[in-house]
N, C-alpha and C. Protein backbone atom coordinates (compact mmCIF):
# COMPACT_ATOMS: atom_id res chain seq x y z
N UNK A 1 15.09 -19.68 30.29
CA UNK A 1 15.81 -18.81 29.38
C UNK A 1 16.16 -17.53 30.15
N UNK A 2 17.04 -16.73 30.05
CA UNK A 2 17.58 -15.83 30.74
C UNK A 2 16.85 -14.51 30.11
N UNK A 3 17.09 -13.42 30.65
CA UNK A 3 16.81 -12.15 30.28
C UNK A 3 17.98 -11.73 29.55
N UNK A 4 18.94 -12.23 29.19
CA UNK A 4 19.51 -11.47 27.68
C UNK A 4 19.67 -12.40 26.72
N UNK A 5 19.11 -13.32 26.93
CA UNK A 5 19.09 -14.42 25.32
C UNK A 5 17.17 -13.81 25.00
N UNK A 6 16.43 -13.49 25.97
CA UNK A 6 15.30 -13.46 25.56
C UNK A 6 15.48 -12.03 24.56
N UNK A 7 15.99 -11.14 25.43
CA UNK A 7 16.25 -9.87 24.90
C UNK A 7 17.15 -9.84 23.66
N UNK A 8 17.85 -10.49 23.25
CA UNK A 8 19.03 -10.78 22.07
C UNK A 8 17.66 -10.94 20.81
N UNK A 9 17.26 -12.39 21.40
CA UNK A 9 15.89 -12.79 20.67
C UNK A 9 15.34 -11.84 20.41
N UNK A 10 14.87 -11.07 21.29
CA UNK A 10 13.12 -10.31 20.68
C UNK A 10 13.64 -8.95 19.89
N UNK A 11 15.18 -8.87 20.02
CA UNK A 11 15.90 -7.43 18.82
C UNK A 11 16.36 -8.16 17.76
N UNK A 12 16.19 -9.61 17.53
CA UNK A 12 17.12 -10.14 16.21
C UNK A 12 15.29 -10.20 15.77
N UNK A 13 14.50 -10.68 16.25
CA UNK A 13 13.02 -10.35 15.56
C UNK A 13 12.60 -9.10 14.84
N UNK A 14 13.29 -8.18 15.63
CA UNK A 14 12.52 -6.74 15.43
C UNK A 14 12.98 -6.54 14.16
N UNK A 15 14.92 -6.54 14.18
CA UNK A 15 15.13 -6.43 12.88
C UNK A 15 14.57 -6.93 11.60
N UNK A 16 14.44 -8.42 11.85
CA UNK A 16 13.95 -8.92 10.77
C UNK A 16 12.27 -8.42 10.16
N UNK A 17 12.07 -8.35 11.57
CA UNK A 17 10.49 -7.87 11.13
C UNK A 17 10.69 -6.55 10.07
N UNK A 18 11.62 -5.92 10.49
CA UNK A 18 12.07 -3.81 9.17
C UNK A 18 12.76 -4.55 7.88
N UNK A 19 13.42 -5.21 8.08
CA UNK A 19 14.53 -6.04 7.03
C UNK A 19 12.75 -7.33 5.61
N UNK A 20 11.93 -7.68 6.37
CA UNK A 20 11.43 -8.48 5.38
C UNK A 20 9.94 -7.74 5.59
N UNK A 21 9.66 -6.59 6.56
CA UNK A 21 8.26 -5.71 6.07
C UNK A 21 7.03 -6.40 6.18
N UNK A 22 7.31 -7.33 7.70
CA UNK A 22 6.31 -8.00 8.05
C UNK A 22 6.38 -8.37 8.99
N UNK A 23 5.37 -8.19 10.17
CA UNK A 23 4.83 -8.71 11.22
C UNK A 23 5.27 -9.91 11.99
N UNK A 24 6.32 -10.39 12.96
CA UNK A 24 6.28 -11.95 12.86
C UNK A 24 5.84 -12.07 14.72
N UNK A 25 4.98 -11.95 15.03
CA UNK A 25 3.71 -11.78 16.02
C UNK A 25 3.81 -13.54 16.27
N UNK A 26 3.78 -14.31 15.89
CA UNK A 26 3.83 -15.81 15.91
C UNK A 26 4.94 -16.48 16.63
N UNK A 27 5.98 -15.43 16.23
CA UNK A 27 7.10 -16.12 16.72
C UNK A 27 7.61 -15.46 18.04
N UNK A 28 7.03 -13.81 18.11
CA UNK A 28 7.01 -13.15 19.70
C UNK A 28 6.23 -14.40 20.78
N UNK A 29 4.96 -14.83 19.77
CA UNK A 29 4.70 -15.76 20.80
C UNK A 29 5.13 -17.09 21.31
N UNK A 30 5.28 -17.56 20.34
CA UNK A 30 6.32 -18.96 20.63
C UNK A 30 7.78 -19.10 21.56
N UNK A 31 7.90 -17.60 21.17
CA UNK A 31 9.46 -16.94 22.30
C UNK A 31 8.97 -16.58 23.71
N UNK A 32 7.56 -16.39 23.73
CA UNK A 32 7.04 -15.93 25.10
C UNK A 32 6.41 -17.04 25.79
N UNK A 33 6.18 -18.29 25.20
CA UNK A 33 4.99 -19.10 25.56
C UNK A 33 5.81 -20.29 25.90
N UNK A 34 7.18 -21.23 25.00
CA UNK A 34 7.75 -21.84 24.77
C UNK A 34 9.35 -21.75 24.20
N UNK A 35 10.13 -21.34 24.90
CA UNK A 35 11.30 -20.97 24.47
C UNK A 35 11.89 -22.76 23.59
N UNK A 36 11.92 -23.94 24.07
CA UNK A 36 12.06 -24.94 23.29
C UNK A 36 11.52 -25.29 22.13
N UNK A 37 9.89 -24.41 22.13
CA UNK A 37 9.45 -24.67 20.71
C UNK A 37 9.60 -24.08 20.04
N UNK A 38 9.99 -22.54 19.95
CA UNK A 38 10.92 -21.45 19.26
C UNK A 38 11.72 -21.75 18.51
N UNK A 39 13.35 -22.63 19.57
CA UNK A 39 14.15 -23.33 18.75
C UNK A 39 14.01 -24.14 17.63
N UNK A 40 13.19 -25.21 18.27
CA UNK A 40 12.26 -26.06 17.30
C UNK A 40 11.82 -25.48 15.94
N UNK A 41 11.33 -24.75 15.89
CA UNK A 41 10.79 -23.71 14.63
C UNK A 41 11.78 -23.33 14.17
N UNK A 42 12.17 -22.17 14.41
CA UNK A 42 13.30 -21.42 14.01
C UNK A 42 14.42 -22.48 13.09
N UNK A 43 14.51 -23.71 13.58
CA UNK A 43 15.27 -24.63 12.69
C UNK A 43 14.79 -24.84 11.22
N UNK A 44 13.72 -24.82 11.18
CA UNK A 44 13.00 -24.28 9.76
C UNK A 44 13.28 -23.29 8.85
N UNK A 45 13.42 -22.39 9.45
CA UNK A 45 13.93 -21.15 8.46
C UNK A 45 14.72 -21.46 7.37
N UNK A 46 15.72 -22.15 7.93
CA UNK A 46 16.69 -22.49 5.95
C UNK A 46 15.97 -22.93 5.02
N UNK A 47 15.00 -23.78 5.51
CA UNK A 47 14.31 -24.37 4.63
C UNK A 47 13.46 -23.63 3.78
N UNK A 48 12.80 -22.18 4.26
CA UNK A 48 12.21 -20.92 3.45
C UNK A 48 13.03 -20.84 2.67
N UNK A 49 14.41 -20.74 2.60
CA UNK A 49 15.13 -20.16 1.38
C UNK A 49 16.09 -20.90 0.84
N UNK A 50 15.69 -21.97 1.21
CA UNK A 50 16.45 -22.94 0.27
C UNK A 50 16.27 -23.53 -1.12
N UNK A 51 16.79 -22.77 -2.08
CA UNK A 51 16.27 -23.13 -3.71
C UNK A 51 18.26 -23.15 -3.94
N UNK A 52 18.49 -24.54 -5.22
CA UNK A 52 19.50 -24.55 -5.64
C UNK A 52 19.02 -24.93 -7.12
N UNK A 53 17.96 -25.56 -7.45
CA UNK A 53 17.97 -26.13 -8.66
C UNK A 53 16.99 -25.41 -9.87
N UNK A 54 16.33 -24.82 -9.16
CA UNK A 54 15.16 -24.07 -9.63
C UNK A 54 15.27 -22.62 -10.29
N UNK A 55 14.97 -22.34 -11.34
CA UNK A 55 15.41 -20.78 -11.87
C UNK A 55 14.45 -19.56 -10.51
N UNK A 56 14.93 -18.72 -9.75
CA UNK A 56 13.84 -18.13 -9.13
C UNK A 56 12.35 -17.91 -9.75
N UNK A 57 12.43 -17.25 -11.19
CA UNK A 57 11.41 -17.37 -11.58
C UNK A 57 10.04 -18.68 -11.30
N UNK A 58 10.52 -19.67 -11.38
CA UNK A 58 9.88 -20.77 -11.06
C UNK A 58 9.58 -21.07 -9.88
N UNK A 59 10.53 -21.31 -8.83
CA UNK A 59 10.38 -20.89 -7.39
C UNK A 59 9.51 -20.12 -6.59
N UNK A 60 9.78 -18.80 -7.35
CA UNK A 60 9.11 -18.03 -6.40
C UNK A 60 7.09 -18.40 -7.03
N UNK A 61 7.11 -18.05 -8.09
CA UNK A 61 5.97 -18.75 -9.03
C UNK A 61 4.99 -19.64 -8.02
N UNK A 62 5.43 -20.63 -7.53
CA UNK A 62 4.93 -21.77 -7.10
C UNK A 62 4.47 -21.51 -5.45
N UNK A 63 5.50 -20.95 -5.09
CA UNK A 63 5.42 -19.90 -4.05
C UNK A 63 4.45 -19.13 -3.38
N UNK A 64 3.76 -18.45 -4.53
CA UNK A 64 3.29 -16.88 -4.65
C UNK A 64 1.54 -17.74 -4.89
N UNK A 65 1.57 -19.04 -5.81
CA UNK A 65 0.55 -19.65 -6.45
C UNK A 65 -0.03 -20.53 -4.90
N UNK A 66 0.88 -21.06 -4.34
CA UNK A 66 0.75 -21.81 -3.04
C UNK A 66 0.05 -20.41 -2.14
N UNK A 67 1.11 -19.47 -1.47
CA UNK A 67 0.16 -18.60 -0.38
C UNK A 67 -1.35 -18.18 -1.03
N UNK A 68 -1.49 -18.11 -2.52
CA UNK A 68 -2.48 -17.46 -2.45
C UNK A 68 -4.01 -18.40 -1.77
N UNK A 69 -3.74 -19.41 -2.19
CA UNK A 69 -4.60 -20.49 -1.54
C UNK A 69 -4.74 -20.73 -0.17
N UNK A 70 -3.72 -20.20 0.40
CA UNK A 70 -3.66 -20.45 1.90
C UNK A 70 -3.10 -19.06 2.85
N UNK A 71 -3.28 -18.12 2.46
CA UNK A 71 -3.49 -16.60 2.78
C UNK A 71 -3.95 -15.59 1.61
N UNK A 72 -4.35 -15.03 1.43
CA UNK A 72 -4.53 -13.86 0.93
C UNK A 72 -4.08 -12.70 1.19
N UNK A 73 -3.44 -12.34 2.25
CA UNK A 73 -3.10 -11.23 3.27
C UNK A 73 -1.64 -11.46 3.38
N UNK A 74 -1.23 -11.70 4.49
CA UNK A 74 0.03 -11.33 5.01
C UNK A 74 1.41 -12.09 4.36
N UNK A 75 0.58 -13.57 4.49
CA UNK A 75 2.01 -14.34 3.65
C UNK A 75 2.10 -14.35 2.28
N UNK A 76 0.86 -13.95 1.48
CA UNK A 76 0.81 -13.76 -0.36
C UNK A 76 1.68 -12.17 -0.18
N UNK A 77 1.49 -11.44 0.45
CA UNK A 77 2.46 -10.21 0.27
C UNK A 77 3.91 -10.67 0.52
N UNK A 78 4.45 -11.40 1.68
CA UNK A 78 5.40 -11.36 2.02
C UNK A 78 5.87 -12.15 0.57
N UNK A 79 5.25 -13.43 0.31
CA UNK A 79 5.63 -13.97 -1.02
C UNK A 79 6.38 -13.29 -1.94
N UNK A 80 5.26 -12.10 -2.17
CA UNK A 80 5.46 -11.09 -3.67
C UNK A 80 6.91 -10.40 -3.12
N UNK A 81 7.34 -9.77 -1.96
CA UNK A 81 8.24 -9.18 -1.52
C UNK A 81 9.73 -10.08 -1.47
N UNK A 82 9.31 -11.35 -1.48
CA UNK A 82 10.55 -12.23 -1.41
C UNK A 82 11.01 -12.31 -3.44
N UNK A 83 9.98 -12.63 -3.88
CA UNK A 83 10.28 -12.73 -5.04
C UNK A 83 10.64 -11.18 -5.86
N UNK A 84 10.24 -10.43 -5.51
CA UNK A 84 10.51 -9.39 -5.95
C UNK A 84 12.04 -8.88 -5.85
N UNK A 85 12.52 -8.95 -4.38
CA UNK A 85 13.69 -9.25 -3.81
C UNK A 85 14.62 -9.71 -4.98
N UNK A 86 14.07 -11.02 -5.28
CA UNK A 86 15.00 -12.05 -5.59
C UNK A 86 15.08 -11.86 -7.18
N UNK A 87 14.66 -10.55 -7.62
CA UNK A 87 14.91 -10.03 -9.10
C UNK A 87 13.91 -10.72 -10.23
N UNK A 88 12.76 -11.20 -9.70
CA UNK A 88 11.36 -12.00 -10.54
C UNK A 88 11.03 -10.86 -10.87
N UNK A 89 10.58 -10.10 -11.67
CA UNK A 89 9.79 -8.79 -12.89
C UNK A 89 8.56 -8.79 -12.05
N UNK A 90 7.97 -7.36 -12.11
CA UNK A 90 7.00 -6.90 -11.86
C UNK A 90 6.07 -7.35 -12.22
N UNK A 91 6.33 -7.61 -13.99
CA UNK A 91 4.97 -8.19 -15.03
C UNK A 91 4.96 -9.48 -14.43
N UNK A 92 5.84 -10.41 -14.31
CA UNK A 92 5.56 -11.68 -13.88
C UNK A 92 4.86 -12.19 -12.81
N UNK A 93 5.52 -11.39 -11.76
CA UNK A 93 4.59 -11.17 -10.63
C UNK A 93 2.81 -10.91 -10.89
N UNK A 94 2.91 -10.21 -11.43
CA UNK A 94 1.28 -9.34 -11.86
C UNK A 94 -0.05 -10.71 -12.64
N UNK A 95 1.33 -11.22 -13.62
CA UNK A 95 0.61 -12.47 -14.24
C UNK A 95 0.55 -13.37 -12.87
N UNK A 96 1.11 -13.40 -12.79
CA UNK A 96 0.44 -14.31 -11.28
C UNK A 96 -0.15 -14.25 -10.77
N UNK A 97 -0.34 -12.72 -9.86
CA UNK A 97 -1.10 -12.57 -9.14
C UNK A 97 -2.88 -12.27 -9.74
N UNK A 98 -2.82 -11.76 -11.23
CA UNK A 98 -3.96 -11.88 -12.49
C UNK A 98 -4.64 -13.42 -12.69
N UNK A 99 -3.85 -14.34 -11.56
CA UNK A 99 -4.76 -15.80 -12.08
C UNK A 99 -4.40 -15.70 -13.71
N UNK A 100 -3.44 -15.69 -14.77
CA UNK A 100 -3.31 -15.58 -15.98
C UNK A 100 -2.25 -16.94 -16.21
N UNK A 101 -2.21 -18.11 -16.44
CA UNK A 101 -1.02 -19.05 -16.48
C UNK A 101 -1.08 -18.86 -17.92
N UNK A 102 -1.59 -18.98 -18.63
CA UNK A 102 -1.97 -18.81 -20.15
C UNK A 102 -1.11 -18.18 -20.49
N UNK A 103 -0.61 -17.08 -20.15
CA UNK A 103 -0.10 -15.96 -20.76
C UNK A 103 1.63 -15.70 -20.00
N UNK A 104 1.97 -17.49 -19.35
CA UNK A 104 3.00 -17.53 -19.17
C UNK A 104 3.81 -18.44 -19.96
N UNK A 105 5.24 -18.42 -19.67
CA UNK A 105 5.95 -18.61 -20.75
C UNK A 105 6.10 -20.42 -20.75
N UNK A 106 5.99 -21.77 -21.35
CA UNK A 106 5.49 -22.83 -20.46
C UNK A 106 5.81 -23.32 -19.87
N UNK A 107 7.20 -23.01 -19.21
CA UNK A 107 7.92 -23.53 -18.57
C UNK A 107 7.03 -23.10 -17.37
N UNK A 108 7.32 -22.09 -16.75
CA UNK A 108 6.46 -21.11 -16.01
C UNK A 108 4.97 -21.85 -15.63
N UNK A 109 4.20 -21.79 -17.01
CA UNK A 109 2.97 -21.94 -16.70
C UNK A 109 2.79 -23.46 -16.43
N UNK A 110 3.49 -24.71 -16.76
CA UNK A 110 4.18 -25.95 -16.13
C UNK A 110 4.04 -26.24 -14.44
N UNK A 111 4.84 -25.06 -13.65
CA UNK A 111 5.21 -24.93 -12.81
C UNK A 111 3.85 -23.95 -11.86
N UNK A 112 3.54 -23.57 -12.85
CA UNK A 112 1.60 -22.81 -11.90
C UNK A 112 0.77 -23.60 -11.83
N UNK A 113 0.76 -24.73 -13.05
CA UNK A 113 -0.54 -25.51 -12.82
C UNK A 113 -0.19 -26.57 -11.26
N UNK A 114 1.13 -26.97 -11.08
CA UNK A 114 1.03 -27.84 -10.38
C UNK A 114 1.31 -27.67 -9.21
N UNK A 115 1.96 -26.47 -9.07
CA UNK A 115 1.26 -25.51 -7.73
C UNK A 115 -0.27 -25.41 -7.76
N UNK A 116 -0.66 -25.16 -8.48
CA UNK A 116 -2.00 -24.64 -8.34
C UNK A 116 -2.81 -26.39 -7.88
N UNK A 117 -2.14 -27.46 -8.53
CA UNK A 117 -2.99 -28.67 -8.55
C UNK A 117 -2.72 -29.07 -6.71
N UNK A 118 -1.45 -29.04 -6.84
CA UNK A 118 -1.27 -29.58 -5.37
C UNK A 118 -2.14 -28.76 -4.17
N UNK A 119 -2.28 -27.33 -4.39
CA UNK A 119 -2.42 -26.57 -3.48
C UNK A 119 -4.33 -26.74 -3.38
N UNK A 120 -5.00 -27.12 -4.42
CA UNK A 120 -6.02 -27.38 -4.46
C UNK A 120 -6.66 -28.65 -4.51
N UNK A 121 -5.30 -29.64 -4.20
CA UNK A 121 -5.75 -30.85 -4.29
C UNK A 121 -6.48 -31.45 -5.86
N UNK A 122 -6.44 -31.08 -7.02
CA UNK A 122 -7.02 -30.88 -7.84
C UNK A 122 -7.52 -32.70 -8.37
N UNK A 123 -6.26 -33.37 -7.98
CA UNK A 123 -6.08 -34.47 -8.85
C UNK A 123 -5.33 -34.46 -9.88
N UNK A 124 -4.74 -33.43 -10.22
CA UNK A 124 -4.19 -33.33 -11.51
C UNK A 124 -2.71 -32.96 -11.16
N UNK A 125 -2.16 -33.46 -9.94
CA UNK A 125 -0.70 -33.42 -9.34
C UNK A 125 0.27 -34.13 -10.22
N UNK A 126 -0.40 -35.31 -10.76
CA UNK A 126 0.58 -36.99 -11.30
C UNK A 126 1.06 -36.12 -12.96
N UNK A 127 0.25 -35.62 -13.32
CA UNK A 127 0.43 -34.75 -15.33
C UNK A 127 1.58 -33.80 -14.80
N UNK A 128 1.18 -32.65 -13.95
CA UNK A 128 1.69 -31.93 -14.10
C UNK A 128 3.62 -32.24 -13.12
N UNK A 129 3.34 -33.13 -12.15
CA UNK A 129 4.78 -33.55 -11.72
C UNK A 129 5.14 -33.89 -13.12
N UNK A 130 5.20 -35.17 -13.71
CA UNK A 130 6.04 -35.43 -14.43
C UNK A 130 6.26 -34.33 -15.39
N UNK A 131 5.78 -33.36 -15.91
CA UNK A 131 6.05 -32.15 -16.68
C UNK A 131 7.11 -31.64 -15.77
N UNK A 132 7.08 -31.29 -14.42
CA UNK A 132 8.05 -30.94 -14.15
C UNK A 132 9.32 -31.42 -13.88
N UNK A 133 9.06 -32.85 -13.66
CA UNK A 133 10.20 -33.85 -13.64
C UNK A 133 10.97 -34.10 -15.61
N UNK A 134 10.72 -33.83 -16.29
CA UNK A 134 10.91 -33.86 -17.58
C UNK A 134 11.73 -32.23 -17.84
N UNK A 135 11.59 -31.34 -17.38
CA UNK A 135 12.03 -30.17 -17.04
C UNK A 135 13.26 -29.74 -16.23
N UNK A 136 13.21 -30.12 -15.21
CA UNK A 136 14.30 -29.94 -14.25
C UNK A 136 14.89 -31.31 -13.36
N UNK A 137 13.86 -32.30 -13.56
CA UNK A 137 14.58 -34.04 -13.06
C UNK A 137 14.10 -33.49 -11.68
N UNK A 138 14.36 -34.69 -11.03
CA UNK A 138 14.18 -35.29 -10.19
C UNK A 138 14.47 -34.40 -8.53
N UNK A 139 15.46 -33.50 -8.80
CA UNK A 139 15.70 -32.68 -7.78
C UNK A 139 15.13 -31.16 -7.54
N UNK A 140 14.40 -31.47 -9.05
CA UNK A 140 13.87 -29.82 -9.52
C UNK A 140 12.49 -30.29 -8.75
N UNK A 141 11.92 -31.41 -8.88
CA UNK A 141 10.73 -31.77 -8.26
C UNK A 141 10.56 -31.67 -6.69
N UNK A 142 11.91 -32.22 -6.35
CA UNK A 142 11.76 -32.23 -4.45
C UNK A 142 12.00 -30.97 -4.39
N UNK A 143 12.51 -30.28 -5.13
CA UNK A 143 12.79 -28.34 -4.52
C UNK A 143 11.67 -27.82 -4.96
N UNK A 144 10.68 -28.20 -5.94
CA UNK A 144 9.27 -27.31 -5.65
C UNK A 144 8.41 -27.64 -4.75
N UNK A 145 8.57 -29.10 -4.16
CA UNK A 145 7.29 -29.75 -3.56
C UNK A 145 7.91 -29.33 -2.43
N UNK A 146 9.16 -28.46 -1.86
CA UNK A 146 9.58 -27.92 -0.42
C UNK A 146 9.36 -26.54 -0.82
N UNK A 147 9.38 -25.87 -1.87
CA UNK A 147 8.74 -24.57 -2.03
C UNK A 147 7.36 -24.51 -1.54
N UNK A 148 6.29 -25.34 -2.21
CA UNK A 148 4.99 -25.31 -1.99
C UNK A 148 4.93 -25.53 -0.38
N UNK A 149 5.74 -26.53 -0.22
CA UNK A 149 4.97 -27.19 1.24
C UNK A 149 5.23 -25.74 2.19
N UNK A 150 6.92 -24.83 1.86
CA UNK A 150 7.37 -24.34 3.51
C UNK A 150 6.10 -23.07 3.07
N UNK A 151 5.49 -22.76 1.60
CA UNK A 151 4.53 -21.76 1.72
C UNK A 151 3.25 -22.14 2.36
N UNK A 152 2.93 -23.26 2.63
CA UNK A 152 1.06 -23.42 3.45
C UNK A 152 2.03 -23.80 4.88
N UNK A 153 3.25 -23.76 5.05
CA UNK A 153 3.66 -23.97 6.95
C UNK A 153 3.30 -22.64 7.43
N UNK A 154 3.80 -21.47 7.28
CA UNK A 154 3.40 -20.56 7.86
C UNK A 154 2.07 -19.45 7.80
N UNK A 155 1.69 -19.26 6.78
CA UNK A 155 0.36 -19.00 6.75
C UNK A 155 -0.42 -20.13 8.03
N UNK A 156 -0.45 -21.74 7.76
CA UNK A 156 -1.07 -23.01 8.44
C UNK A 156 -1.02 -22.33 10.00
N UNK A 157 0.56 -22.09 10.57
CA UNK A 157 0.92 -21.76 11.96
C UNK A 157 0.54 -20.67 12.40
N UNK A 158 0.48 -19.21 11.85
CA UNK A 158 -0.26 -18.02 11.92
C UNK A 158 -1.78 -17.89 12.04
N UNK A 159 -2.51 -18.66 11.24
CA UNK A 159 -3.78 -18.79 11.59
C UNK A 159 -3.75 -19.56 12.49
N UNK A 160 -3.40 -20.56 13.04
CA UNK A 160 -3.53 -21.80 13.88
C UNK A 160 -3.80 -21.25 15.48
N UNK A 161 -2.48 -20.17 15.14
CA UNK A 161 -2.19 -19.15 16.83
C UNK A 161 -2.88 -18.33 16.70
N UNK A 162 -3.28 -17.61 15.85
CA UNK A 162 -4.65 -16.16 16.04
C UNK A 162 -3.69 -15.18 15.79
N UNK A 163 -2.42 -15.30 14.69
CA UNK A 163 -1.80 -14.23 14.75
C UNK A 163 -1.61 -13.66 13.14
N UNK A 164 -2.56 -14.24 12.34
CA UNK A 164 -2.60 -13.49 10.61
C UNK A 164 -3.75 -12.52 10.77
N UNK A 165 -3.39 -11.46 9.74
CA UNK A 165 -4.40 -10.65 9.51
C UNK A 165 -5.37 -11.04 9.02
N UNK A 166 -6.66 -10.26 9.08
CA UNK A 166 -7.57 -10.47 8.09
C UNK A 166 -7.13 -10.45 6.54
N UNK A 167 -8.03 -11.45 5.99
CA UNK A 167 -8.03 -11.67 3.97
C UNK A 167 -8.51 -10.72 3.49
N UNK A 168 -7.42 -9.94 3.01
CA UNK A 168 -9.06 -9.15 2.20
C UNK A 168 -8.37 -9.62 0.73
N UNK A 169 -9.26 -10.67 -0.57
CA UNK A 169 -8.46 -10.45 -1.42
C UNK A 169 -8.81 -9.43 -2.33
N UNK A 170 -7.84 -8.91 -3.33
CA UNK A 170 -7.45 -8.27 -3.63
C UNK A 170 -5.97 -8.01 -3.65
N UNK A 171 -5.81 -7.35 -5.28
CA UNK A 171 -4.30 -7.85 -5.81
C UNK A 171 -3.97 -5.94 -5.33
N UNK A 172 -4.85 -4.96 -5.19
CA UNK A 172 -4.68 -3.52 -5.21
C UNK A 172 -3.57 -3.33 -3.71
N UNK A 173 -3.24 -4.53 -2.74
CA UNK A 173 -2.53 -4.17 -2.12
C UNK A 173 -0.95 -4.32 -2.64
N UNK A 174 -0.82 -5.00 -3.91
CA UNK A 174 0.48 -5.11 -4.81
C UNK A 174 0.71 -4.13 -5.68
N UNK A 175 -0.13 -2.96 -6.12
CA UNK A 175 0.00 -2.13 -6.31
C UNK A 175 1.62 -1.50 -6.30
N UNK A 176 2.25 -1.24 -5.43
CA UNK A 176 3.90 -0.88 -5.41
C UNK A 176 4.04 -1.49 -6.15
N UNK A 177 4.08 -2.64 -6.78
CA UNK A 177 5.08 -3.09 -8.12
C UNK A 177 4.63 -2.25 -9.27
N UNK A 178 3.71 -1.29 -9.38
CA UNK A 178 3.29 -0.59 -10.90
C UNK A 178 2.89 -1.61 -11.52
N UNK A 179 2.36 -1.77 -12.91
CA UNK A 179 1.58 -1.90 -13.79
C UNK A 179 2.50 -1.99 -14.88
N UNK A 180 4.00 -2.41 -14.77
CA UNK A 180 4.39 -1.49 -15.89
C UNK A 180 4.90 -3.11 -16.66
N UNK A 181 4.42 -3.57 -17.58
CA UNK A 181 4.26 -5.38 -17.72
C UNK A 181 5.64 -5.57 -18.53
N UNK A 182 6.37 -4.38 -18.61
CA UNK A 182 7.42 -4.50 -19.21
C UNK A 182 8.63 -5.42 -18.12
N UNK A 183 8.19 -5.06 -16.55
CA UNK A 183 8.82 -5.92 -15.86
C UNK A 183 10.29 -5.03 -14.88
């Protein structure tokens, strides 16, 4: 790789790193270690933001329910920041991040349990798919089960390389969204 594709690279990182308010230390390394497996990766990315069928609310939901199981730290924030982004309410967020499905609306709370089942392996994947397949069909199903999955890829790859922060849980680092459940 040359010295101005590397250099192109490591300023289209930087930006993104100010633009999404997070660290991407994983992929400095994969650009430093393996320029072919970079590419390789990087082909992934659409797949983070690829939702067509899904209300965001639900999306991000499943999302936010997935990192928490498989980060606590860096990628459950970035989560909350994508969804937040993407115009999901403060309160909604909050119920989420409160462990509260109860007190979501059921479409919603539909869409937490089976995040929550898959992400914990629960056994209770087969109830809650078809709830969601009865909901949004058949394409609403493959666009959550690629929500859940692209949320445990990168948290999975960050720990894997030694490049996530420490867990601390705790919801007091979500704090910036206020308290205010009006949304």
């Amino acid at each position: 790789m040359t010295r101005v594709t590397r250099w192109f690279l490591e300023r289209r990182l930087r930006a993104v790193e100010r633009a999404q308010g997070a660290e991407l230390a994983y992929l400095r390394g994969m650009l430093r270690v393996s320029f072919p497996h970079f590419l390789a990766f990087i082909q992934v990315m659409p797949l983070a933001r690829f939702r067509r069928a899904l209300p965001p609310e639900a999306y991000h939901l499943a999302r936010i329910v997935t990192a928490r199981h498989e980060d606590c730290g860096t990628w459950m924030a970035m989560e909350v920041r994508l969804a937040t982004r993407a115009g999901v309410s403060a309160a909604l967020i909050h119920t989420i991040l409160d462990e509260a499905p109860c007190a979501l609306p059921s479409d919603l709370a539909e869409v937490y349990f089976f995040a929550e089942a898959v992400a914990t392996g629960s056994g209770e994947e087969d109830t809650w798919r078809e709830a969601i397949f009865r909901r949004y069909g058949d394409v609403g199903v493959v666009e959550l089960s690629m929500a859940i999955a692209v949320s445990r890829l990168f948290p999975t790859l960050t720990h894997a390389m030694g490049c996530a922060a420490p867990c601390v849980p705790s919801n007091a680092q979500f704090e910036a969204l206020g308290r205010d459940r009006q949304g």
